[in-house]
N, C-alpha and C. Protein backbone atom coordinates (compact mmCIF):
# COMPACT_ATOMS: atom_id res chain seq x y z
N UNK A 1 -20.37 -7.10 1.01
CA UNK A 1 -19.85 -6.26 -0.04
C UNK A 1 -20.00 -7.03 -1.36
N UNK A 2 -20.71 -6.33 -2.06
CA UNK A 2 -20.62 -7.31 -3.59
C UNK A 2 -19.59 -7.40 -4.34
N UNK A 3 -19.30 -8.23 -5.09
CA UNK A 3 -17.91 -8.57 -5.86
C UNK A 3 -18.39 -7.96 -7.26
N UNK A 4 -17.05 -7.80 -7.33
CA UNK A 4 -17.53 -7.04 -8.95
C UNK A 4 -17.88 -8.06 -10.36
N UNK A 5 -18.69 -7.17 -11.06
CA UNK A 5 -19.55 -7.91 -11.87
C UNK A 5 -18.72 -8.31 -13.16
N UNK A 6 -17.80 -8.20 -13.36
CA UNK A 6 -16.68 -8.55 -14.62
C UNK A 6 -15.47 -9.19 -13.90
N UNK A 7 -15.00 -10.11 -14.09
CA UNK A 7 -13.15 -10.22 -13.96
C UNK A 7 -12.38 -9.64 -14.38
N UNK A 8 -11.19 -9.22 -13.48
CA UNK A 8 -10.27 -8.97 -14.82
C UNK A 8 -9.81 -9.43 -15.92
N UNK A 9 -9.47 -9.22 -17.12
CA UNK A 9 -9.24 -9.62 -17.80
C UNK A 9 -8.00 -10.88 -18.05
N UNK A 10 -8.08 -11.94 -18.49
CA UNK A 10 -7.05 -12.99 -18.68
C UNK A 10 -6.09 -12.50 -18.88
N UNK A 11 -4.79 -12.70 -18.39
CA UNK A 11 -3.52 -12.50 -18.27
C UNK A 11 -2.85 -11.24 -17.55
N UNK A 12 -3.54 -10.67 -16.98
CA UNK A 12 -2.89 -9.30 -16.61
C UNK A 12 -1.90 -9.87 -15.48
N UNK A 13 -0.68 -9.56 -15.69
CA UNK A 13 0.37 -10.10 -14.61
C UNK A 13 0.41 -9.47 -13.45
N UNK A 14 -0.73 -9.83 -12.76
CA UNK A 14 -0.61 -9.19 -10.93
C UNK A 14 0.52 -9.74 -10.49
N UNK A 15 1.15 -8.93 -9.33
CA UNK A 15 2.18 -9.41 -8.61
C UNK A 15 2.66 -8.60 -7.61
N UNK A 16 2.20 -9.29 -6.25
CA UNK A 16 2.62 -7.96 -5.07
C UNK A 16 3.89 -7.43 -5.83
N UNK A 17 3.21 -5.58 -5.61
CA UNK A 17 4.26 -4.58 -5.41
C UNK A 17 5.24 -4.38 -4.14
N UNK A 18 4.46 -4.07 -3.28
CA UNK A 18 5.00 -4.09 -1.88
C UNK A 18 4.22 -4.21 -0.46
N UNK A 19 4.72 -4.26 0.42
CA UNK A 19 3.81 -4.58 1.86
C UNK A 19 4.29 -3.51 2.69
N UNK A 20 2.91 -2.83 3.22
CA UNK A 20 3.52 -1.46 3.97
C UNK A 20 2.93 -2.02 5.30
N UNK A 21 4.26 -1.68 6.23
CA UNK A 21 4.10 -1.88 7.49
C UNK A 21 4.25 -0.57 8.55
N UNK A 22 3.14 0.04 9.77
CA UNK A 22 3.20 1.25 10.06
C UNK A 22 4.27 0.73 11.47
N UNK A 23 4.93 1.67 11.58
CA UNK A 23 5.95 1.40 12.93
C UNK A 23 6.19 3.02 13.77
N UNK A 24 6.61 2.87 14.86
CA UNK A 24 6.56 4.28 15.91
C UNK A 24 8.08 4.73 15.94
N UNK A 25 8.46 3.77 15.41
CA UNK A 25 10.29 4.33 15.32
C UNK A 25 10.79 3.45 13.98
N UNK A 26 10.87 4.35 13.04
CA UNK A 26 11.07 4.45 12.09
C UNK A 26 12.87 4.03 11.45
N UNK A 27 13.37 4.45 12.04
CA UNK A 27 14.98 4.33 12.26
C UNK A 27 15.57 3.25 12.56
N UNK A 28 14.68 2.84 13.73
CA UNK A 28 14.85 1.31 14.46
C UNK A 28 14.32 0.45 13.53
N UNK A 29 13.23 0.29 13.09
CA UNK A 29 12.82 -0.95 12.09
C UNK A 29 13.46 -0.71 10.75
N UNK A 30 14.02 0.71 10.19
CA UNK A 30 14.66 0.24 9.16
C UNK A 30 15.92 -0.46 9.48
N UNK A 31 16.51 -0.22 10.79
CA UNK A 31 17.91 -0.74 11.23
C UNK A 31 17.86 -2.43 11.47
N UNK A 32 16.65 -2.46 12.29
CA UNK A 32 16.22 -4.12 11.74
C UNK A 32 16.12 -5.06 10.38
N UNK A 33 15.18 -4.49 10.01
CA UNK A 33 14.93 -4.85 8.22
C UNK A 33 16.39 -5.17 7.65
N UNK A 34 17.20 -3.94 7.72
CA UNK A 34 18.42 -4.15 7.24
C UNK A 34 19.54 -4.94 8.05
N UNK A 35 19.64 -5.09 8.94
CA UNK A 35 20.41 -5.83 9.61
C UNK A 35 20.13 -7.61 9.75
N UNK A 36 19.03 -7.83 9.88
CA UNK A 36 18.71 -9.20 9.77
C UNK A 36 17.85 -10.00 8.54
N UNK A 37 17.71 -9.31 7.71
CA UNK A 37 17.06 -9.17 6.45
C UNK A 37 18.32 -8.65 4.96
N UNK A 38 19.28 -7.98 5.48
CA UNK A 38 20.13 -7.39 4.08
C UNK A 38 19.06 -6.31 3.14
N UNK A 39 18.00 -5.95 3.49
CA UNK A 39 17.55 -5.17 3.02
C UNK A 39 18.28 -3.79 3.02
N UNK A 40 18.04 -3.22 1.97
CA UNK A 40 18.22 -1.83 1.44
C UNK A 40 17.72 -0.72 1.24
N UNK A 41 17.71 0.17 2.22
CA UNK A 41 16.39 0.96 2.29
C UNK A 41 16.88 2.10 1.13
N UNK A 42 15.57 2.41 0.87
CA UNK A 42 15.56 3.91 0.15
C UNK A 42 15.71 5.47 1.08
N UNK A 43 15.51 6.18 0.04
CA UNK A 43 15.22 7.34 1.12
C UNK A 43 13.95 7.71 1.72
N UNK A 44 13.92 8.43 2.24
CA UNK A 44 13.03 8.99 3.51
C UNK A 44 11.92 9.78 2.34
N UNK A 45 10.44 9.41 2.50
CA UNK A 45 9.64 10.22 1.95
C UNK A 45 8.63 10.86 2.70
N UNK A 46 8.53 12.45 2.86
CA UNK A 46 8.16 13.20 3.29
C UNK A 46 6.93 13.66 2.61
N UNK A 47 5.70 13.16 3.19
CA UNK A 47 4.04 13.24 2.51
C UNK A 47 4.14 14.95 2.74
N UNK A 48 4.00 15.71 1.43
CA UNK A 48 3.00 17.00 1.78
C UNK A 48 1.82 17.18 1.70
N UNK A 49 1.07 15.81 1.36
CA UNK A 49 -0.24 15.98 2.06
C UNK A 49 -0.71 15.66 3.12
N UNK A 50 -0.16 15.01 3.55
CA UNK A 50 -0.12 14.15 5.04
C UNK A 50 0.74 14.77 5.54
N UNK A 51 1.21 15.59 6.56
CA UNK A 51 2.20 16.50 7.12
C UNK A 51 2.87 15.29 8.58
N UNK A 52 3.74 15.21 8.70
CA UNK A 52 3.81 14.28 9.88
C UNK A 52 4.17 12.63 9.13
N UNK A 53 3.68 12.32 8.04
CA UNK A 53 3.75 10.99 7.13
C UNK A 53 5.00 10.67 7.18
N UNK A 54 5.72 9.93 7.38
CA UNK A 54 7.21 9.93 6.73
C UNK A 54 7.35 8.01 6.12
N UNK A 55 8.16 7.48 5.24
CA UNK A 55 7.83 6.47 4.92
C UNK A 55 9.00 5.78 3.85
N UNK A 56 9.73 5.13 4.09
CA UNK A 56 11.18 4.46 3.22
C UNK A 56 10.02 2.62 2.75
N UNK A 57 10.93 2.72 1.40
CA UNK A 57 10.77 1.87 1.22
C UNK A 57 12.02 0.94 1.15
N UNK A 58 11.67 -0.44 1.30
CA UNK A 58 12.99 -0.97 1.62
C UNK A 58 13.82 -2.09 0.57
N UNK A 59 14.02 -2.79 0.12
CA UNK A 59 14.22 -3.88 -1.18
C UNK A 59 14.70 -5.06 -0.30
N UNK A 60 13.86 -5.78 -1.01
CA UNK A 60 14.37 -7.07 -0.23
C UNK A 60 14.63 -8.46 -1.28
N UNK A 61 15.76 -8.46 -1.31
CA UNK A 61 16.77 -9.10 -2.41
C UNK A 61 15.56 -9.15 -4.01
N UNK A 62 15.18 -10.06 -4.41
CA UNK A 62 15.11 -10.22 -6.02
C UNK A 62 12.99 -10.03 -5.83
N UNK A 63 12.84 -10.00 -4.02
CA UNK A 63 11.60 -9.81 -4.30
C UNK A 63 10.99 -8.30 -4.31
N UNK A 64 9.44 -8.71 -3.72
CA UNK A 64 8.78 -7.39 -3.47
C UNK A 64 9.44 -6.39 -2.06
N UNK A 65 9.23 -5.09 -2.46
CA UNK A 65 9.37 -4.08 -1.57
C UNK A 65 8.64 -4.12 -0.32
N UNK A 66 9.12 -3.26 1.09
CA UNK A 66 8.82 -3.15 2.09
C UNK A 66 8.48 -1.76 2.32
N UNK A 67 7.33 -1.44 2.53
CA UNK A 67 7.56 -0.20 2.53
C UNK A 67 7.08 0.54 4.35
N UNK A 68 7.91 0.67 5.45
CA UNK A 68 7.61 1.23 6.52
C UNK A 68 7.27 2.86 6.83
N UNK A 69 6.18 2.87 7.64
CA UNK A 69 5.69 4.44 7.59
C UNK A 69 5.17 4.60 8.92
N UNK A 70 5.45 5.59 8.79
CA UNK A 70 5.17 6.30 10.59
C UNK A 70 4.84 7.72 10.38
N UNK A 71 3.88 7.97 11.62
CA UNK A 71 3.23 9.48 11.62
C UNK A 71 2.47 9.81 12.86
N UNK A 72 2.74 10.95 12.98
CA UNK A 72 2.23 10.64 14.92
C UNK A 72 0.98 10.61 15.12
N UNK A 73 -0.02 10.27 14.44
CA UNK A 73 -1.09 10.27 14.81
C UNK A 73 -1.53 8.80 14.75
N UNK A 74 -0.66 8.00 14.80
CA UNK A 74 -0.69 6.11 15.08
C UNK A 74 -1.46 5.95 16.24
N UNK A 75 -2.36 5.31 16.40
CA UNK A 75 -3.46 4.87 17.19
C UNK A 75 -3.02 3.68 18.39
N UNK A 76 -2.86 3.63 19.25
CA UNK A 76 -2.78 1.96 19.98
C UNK A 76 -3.94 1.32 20.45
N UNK A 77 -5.13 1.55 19.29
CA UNK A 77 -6.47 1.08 19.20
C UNK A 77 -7.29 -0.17 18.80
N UNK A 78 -7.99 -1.01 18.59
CA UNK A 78 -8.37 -1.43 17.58
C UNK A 78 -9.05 -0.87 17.27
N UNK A 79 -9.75 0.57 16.95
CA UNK A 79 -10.84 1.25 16.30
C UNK A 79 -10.70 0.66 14.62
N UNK A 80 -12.03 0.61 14.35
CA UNK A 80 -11.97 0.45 13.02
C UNK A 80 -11.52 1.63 11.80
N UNK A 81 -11.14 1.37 11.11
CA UNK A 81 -10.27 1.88 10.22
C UNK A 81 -8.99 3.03 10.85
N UNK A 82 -8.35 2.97 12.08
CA UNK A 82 -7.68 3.38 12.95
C UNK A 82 -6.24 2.96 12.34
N UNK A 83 -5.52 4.04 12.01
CA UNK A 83 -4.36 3.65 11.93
C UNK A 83 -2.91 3.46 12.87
N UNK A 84 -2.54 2.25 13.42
CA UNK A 84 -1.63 1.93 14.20
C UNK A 84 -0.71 0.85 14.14
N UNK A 85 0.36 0.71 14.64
CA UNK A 85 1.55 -0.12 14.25
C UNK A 85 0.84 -1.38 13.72
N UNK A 86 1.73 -1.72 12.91
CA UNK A 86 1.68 -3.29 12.24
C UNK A 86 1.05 -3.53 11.13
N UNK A 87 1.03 -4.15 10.16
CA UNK A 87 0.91 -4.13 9.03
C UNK A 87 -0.34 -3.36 8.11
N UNK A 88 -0.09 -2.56 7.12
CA UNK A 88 -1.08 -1.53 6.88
C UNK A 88 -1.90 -1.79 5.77
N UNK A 89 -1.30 -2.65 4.50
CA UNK A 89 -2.07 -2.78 3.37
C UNK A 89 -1.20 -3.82 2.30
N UNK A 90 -1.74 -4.23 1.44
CA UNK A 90 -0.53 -5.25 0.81
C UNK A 90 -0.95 -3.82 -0.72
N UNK A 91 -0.04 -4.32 -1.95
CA UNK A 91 0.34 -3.61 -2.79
C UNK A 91 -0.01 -4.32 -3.99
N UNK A 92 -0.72 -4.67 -5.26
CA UNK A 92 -1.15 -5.59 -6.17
C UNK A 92 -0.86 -4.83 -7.37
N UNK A 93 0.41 -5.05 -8.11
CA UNK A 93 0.66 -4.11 -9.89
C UNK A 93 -0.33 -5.14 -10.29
N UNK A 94 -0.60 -4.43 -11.31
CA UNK A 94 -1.76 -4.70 -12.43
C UNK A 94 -0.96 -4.41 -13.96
N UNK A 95 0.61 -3.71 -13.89
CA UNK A 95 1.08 -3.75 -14.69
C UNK A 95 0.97 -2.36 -15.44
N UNK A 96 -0.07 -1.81 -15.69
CA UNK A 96 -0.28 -0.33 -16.28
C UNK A 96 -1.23 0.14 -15.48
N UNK A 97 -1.13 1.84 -16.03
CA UNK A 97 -2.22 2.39 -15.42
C UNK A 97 -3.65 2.48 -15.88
N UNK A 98 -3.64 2.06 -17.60
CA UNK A 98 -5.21 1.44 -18.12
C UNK A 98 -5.76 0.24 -17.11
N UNK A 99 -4.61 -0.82 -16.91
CA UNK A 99 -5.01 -2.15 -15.74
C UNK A 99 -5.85 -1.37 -14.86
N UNK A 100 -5.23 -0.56 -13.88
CA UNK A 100 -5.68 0.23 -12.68
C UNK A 100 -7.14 0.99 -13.18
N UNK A 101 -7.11 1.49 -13.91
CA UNK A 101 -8.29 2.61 -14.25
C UNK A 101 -9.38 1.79 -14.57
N UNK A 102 -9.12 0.55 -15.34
CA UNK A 102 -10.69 -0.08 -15.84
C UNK A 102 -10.78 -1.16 -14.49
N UNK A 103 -9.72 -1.48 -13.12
CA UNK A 103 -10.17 -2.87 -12.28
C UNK A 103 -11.25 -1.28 -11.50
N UNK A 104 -10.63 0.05 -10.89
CA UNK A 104 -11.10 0.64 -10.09
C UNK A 104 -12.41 1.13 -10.80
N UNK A 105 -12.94 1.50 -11.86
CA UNK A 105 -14.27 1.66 -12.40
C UNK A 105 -15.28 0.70 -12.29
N UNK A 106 -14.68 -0.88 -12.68
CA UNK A 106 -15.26 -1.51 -11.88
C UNK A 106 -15.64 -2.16 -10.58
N UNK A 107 -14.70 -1.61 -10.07
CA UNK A 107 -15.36 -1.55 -8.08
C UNK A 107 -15.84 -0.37 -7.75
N UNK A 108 -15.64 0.68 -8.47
CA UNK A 108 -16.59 2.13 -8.24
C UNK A 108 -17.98 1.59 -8.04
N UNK A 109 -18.57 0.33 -9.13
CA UNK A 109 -19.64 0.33 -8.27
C UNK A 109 -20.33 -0.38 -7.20
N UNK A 110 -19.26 -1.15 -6.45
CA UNK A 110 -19.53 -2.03 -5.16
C UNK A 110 -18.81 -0.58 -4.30
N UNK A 111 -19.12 -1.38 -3.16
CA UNK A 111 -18.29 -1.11 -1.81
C UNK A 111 -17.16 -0.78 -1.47
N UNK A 112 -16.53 -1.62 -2.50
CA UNK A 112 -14.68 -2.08 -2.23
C UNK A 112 -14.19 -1.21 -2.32
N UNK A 113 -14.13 0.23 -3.09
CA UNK A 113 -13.40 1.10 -3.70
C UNK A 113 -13.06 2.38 -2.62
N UNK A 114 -12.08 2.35 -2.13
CA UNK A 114 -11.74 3.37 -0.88
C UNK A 114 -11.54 4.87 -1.85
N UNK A 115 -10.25 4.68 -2.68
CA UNK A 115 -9.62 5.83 -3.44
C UNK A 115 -9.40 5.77 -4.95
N UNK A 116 -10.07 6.68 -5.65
CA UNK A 116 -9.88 6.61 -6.83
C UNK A 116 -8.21 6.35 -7.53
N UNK A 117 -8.19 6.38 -8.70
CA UNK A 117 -6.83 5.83 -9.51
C UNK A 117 -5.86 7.77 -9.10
N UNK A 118 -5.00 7.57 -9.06
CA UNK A 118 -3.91 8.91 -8.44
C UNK A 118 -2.64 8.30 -8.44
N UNK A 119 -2.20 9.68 -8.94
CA UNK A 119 -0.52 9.62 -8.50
C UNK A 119 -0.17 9.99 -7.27
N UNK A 120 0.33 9.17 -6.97
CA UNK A 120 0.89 9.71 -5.40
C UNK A 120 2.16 10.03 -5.31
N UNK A 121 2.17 10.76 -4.36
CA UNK A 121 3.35 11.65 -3.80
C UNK A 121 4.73 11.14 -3.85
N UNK A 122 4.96 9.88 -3.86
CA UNK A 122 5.93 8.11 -3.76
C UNK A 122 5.90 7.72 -5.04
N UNK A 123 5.34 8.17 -5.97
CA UNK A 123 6.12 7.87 -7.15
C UNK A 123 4.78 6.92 -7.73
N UNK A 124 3.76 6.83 -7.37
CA UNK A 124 2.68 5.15 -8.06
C UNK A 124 1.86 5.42 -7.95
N UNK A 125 0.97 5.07 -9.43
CA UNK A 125 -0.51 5.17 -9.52
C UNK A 125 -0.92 4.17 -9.10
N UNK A 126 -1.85 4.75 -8.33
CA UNK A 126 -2.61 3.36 -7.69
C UNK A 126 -4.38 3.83 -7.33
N UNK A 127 -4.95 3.14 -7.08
CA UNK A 127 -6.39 3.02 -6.36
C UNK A 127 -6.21 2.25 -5.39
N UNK A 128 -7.37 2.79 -4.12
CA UNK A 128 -7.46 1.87 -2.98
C UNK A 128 -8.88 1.14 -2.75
N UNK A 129 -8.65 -0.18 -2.29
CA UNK A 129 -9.72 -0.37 -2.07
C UNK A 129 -9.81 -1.51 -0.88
N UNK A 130 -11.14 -2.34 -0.52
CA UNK A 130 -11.34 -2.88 0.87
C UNK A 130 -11.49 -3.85 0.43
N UNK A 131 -11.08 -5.36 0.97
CA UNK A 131 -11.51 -6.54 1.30
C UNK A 131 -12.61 -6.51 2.11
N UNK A 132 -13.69 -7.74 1.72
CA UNK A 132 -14.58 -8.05 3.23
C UNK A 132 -14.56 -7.84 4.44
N UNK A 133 -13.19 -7.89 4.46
CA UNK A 133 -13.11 -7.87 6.37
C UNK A 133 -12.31 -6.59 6.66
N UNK A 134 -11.95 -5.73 5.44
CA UNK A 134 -11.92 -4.25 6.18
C UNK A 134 -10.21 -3.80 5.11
N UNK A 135 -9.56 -5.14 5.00
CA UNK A 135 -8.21 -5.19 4.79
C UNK A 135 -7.86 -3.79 3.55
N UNK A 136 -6.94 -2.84 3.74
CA UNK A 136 -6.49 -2.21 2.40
C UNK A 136 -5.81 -2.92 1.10
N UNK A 137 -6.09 -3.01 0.31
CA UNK A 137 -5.38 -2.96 -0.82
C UNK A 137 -5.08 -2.30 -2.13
N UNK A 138 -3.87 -1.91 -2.30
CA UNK A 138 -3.73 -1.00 -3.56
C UNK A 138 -3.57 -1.75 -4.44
N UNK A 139 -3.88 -1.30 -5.53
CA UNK A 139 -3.76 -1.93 -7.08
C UNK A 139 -2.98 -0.68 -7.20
N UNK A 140 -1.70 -1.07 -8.00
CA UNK A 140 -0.76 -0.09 -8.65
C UNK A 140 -0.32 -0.25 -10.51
N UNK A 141 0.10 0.54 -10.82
CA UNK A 141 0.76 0.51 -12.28
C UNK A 141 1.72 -0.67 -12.49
């Protein structure tokens, strides 16, 4: 996959947003998270584009968010790009949504670029895109 042909620009304050982890019982790992962690979950978000999606995010003291999601069509595969329990994508702010719009134009023209810049349903603009070895990552606002 080629790397993109510009850097970002000096200083843009990246800093994981959050780490989404996919789980089959949803209830139970937030009851974990929060019980041995002090985490604080949010409420329950219900994808209407994804029907079946459901997905809390969680706070975990002064750092980044957790965000757990489940949907019955979780795989117990390794198929490639197969979605199934255990960790799903890490989360990278870029700080604004100009950050987001000019890093994803420039991976529009490699490989890397899964999903254009969008608001999503959860509240964050973001773009998706691929590491070398397959990994998701969002760049967010």
């Amino acid at each position: 996959m080629p790397e993109p042909t510009t850097p970002p620009p000096p200083g843009i304050p990246v800093r994981i947003a959050h780490v989404a982890l996919w789980t089959r019982d949803l209830d139970r790992s937030v009851a974990f998270w929060t019980r041995h962690f002090a985490a604080t979950p949010g409420a329950a978000y219900h994808s209407a584009r994804r029907p079946g999606f459901v997905s809390r995010f969680l706070t975990l003291g002064a750092g980044p968010t957790l965000e757990l999601m489940t949907a019955p069509w979780l795989c117990d595969c390794d198929k490639a790009g197969a979605e199934h329990p255990g960790w799903a994508h890490i989360a990278l702010s870029l700080g604004s949504e100009a950050a987001v719009r000019q890093r994803a134009a420039q991976l529009a023209a490699t490989d890397a670029l899964v999903s254009p810049p969008r608001h999503t349903g959860d509240g964050y603009f973001e773009a998706v895109l691929r590491d070398p070895d397959g990994n998701l990552i969002e760049i967010t606002a």
